[in-house]
C-alpha atoms as a PDB file:
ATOM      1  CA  UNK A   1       1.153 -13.927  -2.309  1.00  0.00           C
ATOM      2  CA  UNK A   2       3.382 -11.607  -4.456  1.00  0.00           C
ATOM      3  CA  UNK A   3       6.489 -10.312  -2.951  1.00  0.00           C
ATOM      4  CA  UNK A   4       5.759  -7.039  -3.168  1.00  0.00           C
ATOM      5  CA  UNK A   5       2.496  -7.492  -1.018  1.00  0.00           C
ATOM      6  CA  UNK A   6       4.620  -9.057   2.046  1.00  0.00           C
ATOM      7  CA  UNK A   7       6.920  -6.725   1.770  1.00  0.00           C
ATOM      8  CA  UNK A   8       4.305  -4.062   2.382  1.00  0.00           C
ATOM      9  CA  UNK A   9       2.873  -6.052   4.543  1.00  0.00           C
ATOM     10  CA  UNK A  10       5.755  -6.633   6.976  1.00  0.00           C
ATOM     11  CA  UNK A  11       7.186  -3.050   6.375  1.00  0.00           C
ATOM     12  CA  UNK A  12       3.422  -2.357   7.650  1.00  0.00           C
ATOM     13  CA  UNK A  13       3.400  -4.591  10.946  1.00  0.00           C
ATOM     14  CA  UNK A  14       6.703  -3.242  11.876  1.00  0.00           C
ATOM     15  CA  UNK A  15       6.030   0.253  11.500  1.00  0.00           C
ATOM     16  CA  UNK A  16       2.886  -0.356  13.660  1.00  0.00           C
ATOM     17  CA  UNK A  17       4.813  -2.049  16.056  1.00  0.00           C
ATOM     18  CA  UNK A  18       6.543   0.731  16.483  1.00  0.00           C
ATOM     19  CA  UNK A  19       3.443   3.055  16.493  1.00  0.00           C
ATOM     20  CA  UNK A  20       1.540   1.830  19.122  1.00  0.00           C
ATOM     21  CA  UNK A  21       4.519   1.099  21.832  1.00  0.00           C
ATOM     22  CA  UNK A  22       3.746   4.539  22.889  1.00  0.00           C
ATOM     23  CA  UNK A  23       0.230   3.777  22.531  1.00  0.00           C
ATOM     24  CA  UNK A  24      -1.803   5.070  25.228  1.00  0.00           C
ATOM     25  CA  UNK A  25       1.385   5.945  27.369  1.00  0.00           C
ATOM     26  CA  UNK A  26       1.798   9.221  25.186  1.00  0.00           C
ATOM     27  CA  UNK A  27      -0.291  11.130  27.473  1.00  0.00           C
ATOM     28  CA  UNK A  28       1.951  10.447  30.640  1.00  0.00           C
ATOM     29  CA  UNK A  29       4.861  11.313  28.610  1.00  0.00           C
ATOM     30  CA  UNK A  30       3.809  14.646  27.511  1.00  0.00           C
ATOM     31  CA  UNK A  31       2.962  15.758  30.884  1.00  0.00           C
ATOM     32  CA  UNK A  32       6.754  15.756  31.060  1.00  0.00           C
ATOM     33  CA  UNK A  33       6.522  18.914  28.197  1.00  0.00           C
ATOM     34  CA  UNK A  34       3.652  20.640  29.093  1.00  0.00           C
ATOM     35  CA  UNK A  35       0.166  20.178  31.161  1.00  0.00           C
ATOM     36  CA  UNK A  36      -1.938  22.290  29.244  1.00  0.00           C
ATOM     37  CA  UNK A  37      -4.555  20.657  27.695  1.00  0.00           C
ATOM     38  CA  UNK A  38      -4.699  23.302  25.276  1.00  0.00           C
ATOM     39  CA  UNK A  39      -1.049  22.619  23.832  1.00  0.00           C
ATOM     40  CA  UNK A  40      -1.694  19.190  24.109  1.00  0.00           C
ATOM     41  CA  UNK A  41      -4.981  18.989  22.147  1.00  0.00           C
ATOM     42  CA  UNK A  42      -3.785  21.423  19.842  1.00  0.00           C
ATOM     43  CA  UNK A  43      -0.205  19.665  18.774  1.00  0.00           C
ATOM     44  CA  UNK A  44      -2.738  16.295  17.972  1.00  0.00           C
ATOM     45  CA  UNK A  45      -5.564  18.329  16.075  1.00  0.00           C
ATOM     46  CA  UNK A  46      -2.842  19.589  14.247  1.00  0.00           C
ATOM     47  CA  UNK A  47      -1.761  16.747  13.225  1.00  0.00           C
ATOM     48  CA  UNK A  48      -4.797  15.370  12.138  1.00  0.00           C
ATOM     49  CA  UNK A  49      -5.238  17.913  10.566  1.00  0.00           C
ATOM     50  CA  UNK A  50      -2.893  18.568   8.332  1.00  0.00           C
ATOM     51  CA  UNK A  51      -2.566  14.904   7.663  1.00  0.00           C
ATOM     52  CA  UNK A  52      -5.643  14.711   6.340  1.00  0.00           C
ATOM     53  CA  UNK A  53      -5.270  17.758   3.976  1.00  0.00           C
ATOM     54  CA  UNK A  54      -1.931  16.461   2.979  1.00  0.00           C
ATOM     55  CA  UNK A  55      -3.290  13.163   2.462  1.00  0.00           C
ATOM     56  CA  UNK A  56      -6.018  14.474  -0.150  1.00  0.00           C
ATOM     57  CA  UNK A  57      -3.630  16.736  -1.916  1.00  0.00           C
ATOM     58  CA  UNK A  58      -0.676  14.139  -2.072  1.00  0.00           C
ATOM     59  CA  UNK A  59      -2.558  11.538  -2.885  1.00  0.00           C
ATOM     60  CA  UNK A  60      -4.166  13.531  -6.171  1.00  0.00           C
ATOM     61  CA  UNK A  61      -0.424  14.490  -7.219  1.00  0.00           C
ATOM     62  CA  UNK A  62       1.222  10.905  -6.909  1.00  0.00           C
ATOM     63  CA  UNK A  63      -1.298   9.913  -9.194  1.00  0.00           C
ATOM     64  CA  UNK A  64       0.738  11.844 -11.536  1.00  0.00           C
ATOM     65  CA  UNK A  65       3.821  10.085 -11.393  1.00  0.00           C
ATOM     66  CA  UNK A  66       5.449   6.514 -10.770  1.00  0.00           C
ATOM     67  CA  UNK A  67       7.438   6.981  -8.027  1.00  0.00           C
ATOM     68  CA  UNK A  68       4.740   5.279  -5.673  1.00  0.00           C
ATOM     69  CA  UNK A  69       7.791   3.187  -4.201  1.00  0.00           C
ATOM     70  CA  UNK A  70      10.150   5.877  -3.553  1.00  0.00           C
ATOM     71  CA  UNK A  71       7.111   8.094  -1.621  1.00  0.00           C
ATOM     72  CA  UNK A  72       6.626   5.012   0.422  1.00  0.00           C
ATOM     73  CA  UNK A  73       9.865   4.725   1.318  1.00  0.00           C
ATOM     74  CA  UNK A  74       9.814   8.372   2.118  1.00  0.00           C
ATOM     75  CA  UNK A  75       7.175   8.787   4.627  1.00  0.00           C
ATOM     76  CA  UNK A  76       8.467   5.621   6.652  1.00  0.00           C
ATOM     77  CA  UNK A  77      12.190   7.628   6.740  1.00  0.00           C
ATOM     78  CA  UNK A  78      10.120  10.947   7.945  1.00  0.00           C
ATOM     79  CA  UNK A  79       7.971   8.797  10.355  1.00  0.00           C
ATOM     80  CA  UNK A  80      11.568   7.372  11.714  1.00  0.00           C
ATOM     81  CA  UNK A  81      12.617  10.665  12.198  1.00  0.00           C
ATOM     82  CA  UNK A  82       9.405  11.954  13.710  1.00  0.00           C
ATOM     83  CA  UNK A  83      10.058   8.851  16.038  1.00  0.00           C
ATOM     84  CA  UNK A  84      13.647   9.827  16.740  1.00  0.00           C
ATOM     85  CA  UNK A  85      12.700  13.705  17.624  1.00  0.00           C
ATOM     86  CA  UNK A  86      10.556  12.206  20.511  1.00  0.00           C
ATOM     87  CA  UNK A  87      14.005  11.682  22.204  1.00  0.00           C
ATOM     88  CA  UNK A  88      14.891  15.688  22.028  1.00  0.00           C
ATOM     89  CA  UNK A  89      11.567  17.127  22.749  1.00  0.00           C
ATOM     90  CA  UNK A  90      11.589  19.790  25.781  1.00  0.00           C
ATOM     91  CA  UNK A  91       9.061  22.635  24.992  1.00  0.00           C
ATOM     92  CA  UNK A  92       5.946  22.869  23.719  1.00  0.00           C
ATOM     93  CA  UNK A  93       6.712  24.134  20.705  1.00  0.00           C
ATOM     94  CA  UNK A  94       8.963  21.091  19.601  1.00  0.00           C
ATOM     95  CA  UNK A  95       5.666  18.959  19.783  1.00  0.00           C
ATOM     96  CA  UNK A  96       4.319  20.746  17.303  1.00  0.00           C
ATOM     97  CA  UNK A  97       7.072  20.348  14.829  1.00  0.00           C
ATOM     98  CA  UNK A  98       7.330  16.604  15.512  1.00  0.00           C
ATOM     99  CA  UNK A  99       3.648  16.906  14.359  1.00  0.00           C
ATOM    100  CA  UNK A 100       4.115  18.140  11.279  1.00  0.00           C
ATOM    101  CA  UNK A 101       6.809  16.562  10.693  1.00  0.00           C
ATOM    102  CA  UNK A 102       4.650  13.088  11.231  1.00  0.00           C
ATOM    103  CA  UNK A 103       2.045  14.526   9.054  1.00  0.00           C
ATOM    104  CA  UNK A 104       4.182  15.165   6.071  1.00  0.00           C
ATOM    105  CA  UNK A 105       5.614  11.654   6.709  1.00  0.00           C
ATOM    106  CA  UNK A 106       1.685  10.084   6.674  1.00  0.00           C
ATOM    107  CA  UNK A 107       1.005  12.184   3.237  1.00  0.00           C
ATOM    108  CA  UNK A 108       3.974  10.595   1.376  1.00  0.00           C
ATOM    109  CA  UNK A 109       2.900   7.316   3.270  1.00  0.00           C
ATOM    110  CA  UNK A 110      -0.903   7.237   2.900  1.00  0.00           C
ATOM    111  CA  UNK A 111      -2.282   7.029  -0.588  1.00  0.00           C
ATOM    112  CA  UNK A 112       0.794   5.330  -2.376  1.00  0.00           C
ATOM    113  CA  UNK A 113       1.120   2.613  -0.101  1.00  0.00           C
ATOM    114  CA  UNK A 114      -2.585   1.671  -0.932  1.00  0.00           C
ATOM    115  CA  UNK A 115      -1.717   2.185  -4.428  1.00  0.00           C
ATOM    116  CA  UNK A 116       1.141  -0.073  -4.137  1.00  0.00           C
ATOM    117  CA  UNK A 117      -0.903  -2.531  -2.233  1.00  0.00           C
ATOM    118  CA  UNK A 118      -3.780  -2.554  -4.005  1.00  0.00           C
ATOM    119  CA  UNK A 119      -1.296  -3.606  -7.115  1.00  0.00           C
ATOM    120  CA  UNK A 120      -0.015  -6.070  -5.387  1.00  0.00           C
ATOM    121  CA  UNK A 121      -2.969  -8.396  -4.373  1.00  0.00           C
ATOM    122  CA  UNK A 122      -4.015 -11.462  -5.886  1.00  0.00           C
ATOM    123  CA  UNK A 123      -7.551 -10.923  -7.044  1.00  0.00           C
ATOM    124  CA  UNK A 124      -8.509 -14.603  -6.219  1.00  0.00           C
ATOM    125  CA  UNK A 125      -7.505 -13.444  -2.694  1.00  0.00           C
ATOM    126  CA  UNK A 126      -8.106  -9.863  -1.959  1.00  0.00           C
ATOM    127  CA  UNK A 127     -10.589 -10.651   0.274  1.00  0.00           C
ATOM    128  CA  UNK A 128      -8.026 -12.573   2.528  1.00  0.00           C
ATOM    129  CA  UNK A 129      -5.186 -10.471   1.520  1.00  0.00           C
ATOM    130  CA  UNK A 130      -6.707  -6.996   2.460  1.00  0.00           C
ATOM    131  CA  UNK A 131      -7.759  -9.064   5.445  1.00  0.00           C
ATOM    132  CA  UNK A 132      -4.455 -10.180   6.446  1.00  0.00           C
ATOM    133  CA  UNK A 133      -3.561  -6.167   6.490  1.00  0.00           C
ATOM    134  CA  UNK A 134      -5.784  -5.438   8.567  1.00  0.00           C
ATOM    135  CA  UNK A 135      -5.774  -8.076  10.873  1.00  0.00           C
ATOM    136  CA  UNK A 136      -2.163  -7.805  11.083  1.00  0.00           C
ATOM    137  CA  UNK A 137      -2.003  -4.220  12.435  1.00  0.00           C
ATOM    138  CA  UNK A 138      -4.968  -4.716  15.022  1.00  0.00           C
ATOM    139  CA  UNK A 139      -2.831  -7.906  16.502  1.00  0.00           C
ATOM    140  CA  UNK A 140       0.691  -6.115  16.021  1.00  0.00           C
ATOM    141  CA  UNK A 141      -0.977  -3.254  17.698  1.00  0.00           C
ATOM    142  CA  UNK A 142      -2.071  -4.922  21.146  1.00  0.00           C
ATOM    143  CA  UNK A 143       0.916  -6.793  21.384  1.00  0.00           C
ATOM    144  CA  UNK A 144       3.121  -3.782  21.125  1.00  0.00           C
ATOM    145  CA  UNK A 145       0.835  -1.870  23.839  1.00  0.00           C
ATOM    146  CA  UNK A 146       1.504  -4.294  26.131  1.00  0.00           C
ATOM    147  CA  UNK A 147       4.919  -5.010  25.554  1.00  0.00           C
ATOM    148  CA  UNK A 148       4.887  -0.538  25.849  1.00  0.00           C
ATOM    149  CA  UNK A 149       3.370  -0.920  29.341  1.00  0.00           C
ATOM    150  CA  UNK A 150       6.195  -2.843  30.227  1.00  0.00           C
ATOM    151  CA  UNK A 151       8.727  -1.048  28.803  1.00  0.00           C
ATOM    152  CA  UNK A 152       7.460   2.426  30.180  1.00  0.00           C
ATOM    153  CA  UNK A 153       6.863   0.765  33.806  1.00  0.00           C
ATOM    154  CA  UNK A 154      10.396  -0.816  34.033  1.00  0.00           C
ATOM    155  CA  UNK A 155      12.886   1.396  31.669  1.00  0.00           C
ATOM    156  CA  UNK A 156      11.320   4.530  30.864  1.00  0.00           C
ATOM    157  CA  UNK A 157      10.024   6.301  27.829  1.00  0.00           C
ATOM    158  CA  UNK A 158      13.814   6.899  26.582  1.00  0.00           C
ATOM    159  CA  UNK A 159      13.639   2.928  26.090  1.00  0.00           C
ATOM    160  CA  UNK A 160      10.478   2.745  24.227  1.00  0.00           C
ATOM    161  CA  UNK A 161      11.522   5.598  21.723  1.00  0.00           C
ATOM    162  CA  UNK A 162      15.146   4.139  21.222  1.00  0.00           C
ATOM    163  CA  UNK A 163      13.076   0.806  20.375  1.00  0.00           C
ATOM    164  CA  UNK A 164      10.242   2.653  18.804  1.00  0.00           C
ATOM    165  CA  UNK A 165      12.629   3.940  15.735  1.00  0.00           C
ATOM    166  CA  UNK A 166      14.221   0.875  15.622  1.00  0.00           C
ATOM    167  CA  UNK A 167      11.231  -0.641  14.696  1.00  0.00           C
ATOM    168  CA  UNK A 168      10.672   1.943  12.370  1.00  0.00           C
ATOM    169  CA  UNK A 169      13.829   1.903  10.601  1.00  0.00           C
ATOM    170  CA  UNK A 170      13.106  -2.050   9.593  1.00  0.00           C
ATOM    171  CA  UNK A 171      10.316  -0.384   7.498  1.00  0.00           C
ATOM    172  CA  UNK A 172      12.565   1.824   5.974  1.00  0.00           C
ATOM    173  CA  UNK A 173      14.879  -0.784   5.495  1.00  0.00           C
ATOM    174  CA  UNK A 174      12.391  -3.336   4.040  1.00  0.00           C
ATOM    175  CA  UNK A 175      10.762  -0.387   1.767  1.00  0.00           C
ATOM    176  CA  UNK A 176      14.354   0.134   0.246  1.00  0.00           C
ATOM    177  CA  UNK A 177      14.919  -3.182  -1.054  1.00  0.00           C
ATOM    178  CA  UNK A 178      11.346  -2.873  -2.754  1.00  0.00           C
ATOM    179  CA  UNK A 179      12.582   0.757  -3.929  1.00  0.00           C
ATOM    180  CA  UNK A 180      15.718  -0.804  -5.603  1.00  0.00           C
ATOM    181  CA  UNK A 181      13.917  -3.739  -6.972  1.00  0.00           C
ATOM    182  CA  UNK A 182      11.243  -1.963  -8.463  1.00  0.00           C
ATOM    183  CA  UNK A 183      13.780   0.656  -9.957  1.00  0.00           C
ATOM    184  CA  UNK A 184      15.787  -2.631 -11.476  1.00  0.00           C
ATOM    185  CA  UNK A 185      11.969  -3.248 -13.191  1.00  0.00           C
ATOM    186  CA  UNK A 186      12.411   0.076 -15.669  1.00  0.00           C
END
């Protein structure tokens, strides 16, 4: 496996880790901001949303240029910061920035890190490799909802945030070395 693939890779798992702490907890929080279903609905279909249109337009326009490392790198830091707002949220209206702010952190993240993985997988074991991705996340993903339920049950949501972004700033941190190395490459 090429270097570049477990650094995605890891960056990846760690990011999910992060991701799915709040997991299915994320509706008890919010009933802290708001109740209504509409605001709630609304601040996720937004987000879907415009990730999805971001997605398709980013993903055309890093196409143009080869900075697939650096937009990487990008969307985890916006994702980390999207992470850390979680901490200051209060009104209704805050969820909705900390929406698009995670949407605009998924469009720089989305297409150029399959780019950038797709690059770097062996072909003799895509099959495995790809695999291993996916795999990975699912895994990564139950462990860190049950480690969340224990979190949120015995410290509070402040706790899972604080250890949320943490987990999210690895990526970032892991995703910078890759930035510098592959900016030593030209």
């Amino acid at each position: 496996m090429r270097y570049e693939y477990k650094i995605l890779l890891f960056a990846g798992m760690f990011c999910q880790l992060g991701d799915s702490l709040i997991g299915p907890f994320y509706a008890i929080w919010v009933k802290k901001i708001t109740t209504d279903p509409l605001i709630i609905g609304s601040s996720i279909a937004l987000y879907s949303f415009l990730a999805g249109l971001f997605i398709i337009f980013f993903g055309k326009l890093s196409d143009r240029y080869d900075k697939k490392e650096l937009f990487v790198l990008f969307g985890y830091f916006l994702l980390f910061i999207a992470t850390v707002l979680y901490l200051f949220i209060s009104a209704p209206w805050q969820l909705y920035v900390q929406s698009v702010l995670t949407a605009i952190g998924i469009m720089f993240l989305s297409g150029p890190l399959k780019a950038l993985m797709s690059k770097s997988i062996n072909a003799d074991s895509a099959g495995f490799q790809w695999s291993l991705d996916e795999g990975s996340n699912k895994i990564v993903s139950a462990i860190s909802i049950t480690a969340g339920a224990f979190i949120v049950k015995y410290f509070g949501f402040t706790v899972v945030f604080v250890i949320m972004a943490s987990l999210q700033f690895v990526s970032v941190v892991l995703l910078f070395g890759l930035y510098i190395k592959s900016r030593n490459k030209t």
